[in-house]
PDB file of N, CA and C in Angstrom:
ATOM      1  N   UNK A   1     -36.875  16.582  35.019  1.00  0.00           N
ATOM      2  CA  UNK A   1     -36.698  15.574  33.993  1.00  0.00           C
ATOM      3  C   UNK A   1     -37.721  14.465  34.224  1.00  0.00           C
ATOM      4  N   UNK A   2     -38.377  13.966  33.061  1.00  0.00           N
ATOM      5  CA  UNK A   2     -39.050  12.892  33.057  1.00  0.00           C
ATOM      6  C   UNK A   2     -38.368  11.583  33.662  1.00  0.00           C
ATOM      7  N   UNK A   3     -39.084  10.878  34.418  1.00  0.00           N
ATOM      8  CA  UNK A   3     -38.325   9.622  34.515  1.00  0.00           C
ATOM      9  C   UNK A   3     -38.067   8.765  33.276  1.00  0.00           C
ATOM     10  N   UNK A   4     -38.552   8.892  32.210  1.00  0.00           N
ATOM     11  CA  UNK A   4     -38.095   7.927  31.254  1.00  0.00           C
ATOM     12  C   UNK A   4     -36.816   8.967  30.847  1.00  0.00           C
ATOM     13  N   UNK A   5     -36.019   9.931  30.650  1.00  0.00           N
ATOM     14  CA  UNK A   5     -35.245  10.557  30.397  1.00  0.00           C
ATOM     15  C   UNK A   5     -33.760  10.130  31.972  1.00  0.00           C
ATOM     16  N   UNK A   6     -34.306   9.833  32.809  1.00  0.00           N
ATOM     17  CA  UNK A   6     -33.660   9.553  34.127  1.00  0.00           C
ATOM     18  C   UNK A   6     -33.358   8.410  33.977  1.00  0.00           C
ATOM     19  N   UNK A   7     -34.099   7.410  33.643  1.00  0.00           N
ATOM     20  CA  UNK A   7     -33.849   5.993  32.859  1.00  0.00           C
ATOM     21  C   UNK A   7     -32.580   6.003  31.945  1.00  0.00           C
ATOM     22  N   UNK A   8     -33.105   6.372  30.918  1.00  0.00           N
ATOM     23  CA  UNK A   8     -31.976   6.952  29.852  1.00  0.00           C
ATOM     24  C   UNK A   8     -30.465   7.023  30.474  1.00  0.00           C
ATOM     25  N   UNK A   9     -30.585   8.181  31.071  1.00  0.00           N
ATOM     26  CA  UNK A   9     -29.128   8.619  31.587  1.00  0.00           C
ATOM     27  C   UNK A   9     -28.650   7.483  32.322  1.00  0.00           C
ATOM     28  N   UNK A  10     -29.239   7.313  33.195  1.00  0.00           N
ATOM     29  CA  UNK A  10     -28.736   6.036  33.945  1.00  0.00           C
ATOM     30  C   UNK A  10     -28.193   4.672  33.368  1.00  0.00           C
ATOM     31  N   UNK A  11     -28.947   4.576  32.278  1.00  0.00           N
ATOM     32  CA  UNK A  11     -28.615   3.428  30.925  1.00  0.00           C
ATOM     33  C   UNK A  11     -27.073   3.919  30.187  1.00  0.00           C
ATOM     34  N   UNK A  12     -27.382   5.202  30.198  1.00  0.00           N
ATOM     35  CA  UNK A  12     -26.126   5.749  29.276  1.00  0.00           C
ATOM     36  C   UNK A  12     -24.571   5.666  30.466  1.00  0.00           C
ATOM     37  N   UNK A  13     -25.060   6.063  31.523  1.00  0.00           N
ATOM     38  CA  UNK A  13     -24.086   6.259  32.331  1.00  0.00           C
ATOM     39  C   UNK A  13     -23.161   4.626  32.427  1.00  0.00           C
ATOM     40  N   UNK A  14     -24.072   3.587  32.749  1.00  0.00           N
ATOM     41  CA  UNK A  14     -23.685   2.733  33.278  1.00  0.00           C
ATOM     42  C   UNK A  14     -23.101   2.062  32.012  1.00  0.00           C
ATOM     43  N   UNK A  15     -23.470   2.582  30.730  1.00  0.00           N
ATOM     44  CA  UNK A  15     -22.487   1.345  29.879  1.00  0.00           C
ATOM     45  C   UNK A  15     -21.349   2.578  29.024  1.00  0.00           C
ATOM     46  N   UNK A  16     -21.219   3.839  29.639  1.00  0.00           N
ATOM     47  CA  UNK A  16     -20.702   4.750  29.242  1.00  0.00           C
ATOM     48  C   UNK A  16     -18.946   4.424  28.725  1.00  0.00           C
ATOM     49  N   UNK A  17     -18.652   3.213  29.817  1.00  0.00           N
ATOM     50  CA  UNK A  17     -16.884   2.727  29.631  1.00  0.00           C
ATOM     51  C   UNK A  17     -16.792   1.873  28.448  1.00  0.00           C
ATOM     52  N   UNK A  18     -18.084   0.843  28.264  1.00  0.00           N
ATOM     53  CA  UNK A  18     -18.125   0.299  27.203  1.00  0.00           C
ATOM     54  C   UNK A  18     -18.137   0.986  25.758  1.00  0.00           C
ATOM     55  N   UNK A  19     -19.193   2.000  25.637  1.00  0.00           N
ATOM     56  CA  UNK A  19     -18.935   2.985  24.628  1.00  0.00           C
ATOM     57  C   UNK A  19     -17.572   3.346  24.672  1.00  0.00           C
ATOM     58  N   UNK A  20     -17.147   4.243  25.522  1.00  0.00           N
ATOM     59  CA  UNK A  20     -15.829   4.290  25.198  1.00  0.00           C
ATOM     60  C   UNK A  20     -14.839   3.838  24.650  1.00  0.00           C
ATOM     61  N   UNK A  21     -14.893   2.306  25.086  1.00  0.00           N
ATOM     62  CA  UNK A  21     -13.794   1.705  24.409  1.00  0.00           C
ATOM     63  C   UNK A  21     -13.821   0.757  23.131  1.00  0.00           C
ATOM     64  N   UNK A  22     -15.294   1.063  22.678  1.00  0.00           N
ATOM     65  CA  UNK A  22     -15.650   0.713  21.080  1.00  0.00           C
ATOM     66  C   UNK A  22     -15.678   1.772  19.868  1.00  0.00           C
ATOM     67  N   UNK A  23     -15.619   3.134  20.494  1.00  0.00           N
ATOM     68  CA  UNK A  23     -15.349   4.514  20.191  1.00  0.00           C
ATOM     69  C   UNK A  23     -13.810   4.211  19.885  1.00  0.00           C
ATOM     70  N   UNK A  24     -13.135   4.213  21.074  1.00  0.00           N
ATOM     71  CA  UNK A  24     -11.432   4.180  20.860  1.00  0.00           C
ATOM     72  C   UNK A  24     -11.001   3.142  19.763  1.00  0.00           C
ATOM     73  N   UNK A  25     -11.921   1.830  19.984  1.00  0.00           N
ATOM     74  CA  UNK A  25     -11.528   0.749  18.950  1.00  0.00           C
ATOM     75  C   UNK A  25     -11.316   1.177  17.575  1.00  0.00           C
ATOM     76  N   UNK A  26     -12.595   1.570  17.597  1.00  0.00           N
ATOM     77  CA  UNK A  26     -13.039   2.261  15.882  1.00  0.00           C
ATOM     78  C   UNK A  26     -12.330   2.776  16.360  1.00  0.00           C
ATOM     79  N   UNK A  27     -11.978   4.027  16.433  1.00  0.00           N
ATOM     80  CA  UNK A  27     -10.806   5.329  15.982  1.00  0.00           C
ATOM     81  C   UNK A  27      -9.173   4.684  15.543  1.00  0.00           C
ATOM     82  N   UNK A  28      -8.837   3.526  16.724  1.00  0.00           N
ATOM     83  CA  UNK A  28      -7.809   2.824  15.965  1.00  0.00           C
ATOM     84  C   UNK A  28      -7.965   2.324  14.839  1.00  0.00           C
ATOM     85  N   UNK A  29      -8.468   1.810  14.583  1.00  0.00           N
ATOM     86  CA  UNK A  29      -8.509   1.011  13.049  1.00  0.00           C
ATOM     87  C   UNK A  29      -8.729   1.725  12.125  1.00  0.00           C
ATOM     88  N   UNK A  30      -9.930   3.041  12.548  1.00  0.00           N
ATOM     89  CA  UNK A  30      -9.609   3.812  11.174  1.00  0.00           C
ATOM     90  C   UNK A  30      -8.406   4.438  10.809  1.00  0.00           C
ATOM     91  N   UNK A  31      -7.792   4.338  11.895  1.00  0.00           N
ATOM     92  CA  UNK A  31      -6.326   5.143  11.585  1.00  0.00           C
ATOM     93  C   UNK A  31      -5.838   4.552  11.008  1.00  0.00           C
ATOM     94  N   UNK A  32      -5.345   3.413  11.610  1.00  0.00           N
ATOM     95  CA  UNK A  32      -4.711   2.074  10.861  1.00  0.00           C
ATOM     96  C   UNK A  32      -5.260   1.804   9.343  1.00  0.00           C
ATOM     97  N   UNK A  33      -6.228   1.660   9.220  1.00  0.00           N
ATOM     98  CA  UNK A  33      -6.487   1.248   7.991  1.00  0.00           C
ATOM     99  C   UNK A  33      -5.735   2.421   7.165  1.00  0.00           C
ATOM    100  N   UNK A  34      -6.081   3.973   7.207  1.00  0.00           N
ATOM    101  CA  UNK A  34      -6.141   4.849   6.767  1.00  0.00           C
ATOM    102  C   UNK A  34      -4.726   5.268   6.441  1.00  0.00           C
ATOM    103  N   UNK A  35      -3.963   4.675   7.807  1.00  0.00           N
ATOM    104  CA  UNK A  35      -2.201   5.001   7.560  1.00  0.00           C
ATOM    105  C   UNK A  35      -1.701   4.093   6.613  1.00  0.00           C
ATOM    106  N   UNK A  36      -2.445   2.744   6.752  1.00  0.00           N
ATOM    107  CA  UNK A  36      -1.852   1.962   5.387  1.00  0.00           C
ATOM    108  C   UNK A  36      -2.286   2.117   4.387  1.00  0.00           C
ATOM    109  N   UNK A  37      -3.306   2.553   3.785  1.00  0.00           N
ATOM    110  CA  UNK A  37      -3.696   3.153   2.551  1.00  0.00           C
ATOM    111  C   UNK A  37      -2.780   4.394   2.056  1.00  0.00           C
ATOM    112  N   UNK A  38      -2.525   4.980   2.974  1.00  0.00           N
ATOM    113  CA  UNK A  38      -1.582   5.967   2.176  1.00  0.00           C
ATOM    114  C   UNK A  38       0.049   5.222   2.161  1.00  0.00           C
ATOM    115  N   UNK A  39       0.449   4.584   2.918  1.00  0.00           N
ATOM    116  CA  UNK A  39       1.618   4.415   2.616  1.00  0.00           C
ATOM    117  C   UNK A  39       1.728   3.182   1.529  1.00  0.00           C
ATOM    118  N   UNK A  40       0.258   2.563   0.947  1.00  0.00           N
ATOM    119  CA  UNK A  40       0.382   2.296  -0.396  1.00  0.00           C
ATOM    120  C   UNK A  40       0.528   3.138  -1.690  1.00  0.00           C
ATOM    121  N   UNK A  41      -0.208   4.030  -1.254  1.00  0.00           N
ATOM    122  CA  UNK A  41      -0.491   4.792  -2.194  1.00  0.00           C
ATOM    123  C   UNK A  41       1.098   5.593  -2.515  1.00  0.00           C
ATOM    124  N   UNK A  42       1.637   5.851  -1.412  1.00  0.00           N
ATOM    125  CA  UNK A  42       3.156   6.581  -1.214  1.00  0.00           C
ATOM    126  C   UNK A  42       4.195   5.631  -1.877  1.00  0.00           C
ATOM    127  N   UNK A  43       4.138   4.376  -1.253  1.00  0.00           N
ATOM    128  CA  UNK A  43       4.957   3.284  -2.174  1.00  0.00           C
ATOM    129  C   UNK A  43       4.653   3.299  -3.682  1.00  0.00           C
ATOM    130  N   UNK A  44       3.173   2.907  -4.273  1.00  0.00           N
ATOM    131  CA  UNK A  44       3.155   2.722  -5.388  1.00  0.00           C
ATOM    132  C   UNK A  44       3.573   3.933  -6.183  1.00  0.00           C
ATOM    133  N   UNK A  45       3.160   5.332  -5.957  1.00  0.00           N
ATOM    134  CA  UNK A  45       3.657   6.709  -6.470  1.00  0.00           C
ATOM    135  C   UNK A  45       5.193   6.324  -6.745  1.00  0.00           C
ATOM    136  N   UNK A  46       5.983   5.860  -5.488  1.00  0.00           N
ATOM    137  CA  UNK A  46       7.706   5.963  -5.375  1.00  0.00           C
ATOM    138  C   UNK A  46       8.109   5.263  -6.762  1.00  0.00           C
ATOM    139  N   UNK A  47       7.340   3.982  -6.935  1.00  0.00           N
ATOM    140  CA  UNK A  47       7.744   2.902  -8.134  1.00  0.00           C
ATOM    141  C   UNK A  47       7.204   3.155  -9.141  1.00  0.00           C
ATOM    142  N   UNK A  48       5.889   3.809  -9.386  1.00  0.00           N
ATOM    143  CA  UNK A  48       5.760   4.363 -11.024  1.00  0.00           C
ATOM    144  C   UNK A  48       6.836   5.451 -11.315  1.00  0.00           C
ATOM    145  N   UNK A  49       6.773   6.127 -10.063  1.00  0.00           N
ATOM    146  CA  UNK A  49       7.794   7.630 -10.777  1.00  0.00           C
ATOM    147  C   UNK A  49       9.626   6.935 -10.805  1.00  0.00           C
ATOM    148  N   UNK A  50      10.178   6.181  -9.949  1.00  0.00           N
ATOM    149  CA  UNK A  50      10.940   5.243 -10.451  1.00  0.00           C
ATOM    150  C   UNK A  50      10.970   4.303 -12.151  1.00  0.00           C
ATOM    151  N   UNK A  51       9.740   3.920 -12.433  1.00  0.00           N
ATOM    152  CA  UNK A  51       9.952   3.521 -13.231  1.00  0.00           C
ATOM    153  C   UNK A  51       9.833   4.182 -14.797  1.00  0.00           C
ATOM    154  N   UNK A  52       8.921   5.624 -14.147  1.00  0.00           N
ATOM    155  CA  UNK A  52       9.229   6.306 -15.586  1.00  0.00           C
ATOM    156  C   UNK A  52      10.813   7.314 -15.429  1.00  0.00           C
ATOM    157  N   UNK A  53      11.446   7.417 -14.763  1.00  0.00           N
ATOM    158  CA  UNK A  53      12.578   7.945 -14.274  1.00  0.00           C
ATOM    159  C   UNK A  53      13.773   6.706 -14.862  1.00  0.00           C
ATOM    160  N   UNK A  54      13.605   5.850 -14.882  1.00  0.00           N
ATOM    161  CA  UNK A  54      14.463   4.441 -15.844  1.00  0.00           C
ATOM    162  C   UNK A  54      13.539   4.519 -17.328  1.00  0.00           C
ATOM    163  N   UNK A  55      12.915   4.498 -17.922  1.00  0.00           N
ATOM    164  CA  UNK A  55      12.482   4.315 -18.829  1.00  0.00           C
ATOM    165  C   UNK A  55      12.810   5.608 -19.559  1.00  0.00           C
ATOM    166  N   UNK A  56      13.326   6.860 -19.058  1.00  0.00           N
ATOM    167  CA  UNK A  56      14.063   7.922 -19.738  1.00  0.00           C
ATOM    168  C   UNK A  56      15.469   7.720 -19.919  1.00  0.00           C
ATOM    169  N   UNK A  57      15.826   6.445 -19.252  1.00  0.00           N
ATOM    170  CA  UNK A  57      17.622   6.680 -19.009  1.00  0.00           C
ATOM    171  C   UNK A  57      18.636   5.941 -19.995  1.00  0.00           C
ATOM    172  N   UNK A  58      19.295   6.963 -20.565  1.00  0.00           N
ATOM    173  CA  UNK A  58      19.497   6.018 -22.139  1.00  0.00           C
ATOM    174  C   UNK A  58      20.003   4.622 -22.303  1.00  0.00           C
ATOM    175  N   UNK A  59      19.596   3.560 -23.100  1.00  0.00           N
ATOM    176  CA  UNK A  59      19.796   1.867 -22.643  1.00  0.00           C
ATOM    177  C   UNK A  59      21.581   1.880 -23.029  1.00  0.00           C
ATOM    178  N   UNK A  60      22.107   0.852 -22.892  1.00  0.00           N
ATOM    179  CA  UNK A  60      23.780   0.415 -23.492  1.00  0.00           C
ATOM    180  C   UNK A  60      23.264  -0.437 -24.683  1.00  0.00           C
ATOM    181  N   UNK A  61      24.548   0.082 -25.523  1.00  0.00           N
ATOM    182  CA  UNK A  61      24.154  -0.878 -26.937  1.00  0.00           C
ATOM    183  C   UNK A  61      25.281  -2.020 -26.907  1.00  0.00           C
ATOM    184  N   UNK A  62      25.255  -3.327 -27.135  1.00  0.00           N
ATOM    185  CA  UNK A  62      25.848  -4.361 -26.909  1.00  0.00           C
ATOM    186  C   UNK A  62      25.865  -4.816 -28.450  1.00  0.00           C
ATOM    187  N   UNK A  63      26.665  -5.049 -28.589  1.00  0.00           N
ATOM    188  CA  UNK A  63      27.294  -5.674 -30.030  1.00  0.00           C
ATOM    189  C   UNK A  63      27.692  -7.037 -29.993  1.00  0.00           C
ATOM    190  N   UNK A  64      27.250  -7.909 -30.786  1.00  0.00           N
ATOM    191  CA  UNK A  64      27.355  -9.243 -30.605  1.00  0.00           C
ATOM    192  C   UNK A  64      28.501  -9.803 -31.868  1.00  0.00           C
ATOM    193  N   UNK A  65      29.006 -10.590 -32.180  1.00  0.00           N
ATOM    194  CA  UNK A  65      29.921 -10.624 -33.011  1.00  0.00           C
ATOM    195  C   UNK A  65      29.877 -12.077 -32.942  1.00  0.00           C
ATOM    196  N   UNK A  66      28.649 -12.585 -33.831  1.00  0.00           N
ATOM    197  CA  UNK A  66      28.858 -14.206 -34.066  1.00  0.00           C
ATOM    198  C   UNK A  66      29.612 -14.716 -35.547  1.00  0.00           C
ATOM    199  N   UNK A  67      30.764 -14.061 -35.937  1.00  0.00           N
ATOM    200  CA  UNK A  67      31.799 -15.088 -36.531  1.00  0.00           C
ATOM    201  C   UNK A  67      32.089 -16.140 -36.381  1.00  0.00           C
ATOM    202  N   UNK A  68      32.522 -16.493 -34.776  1.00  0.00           N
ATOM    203  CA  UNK A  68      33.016 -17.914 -34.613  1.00  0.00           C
ATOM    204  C   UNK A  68      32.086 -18.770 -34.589  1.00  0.00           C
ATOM    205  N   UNK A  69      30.187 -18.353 -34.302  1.00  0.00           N
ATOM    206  CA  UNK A  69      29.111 -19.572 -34.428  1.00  0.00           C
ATOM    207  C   UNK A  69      29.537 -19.829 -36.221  1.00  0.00           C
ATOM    208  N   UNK A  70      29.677 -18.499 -36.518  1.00  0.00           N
ATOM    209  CA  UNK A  70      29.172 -18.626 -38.331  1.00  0.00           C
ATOM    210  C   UNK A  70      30.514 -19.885 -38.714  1.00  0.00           C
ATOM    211  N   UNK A  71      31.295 -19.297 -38.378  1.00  0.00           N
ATOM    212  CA  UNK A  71      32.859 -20.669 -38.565  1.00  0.00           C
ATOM    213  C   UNK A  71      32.535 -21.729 -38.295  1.00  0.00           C
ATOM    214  N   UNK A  72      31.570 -22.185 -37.121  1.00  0.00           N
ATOM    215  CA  UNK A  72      31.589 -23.197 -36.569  1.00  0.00           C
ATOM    216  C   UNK A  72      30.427 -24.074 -37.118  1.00  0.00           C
ATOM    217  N   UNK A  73      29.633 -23.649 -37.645  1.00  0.00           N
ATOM    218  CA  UNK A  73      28.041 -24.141 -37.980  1.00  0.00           C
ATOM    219  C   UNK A  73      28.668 -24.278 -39.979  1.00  0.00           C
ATOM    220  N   UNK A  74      29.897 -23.622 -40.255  1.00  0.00           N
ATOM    221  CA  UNK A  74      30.295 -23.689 -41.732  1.00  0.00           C
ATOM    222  C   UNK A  74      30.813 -24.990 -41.785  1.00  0.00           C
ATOM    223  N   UNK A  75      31.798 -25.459 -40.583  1.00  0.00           N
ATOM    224  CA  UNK A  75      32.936 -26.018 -40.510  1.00  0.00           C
ATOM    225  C   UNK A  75      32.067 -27.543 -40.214  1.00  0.00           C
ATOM    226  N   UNK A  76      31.143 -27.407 -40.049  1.00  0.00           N
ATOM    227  CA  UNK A  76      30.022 -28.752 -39.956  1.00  0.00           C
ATOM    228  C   UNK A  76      29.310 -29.034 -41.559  1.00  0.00           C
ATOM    229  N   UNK A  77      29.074 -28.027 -41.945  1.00  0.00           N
ATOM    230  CA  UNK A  77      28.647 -28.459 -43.056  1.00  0.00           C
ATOM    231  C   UNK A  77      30.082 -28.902 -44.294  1.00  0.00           C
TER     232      UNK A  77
END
């Protein structure tokens, strides 16, 4: 081996722990990032399909019965 190749290694060797643990860094975070992107993506899926799952579900009809305003708004005039 050339000595500039012996250089090299020796360069590589000695900051080899440092690589390492900027290697490991990155690999966490891409995970991380990557696990929370999907469990947005998993949440938001849950609440559209929730909300088209209510938007099929037949509404209640409520009947209002304003006689007594109509009595009362007569009974002024």
């Amino acid at each position: 081996m050339s000595q500039e190749k012996v250089d090299r290694y020796k360069q590589e060797k000695a900051s080899r722990k440092e690589t390492m643990k900027k290697e490991k860094r990155k690999s966490i975070l891409r995970k991380t990032v990557l696990g929370v992107a999907v469990l947005v993506l998993v949440g938001w899926l849950g609440y559209s399909a929730y909300g088209a799952y209510e938007a099929k579900q037949p509404r209640d009809v409520v009947e209002i019965n304003y006689d007594a305003v109509q009595n009362y708004l007569n009974d002024l005039q």
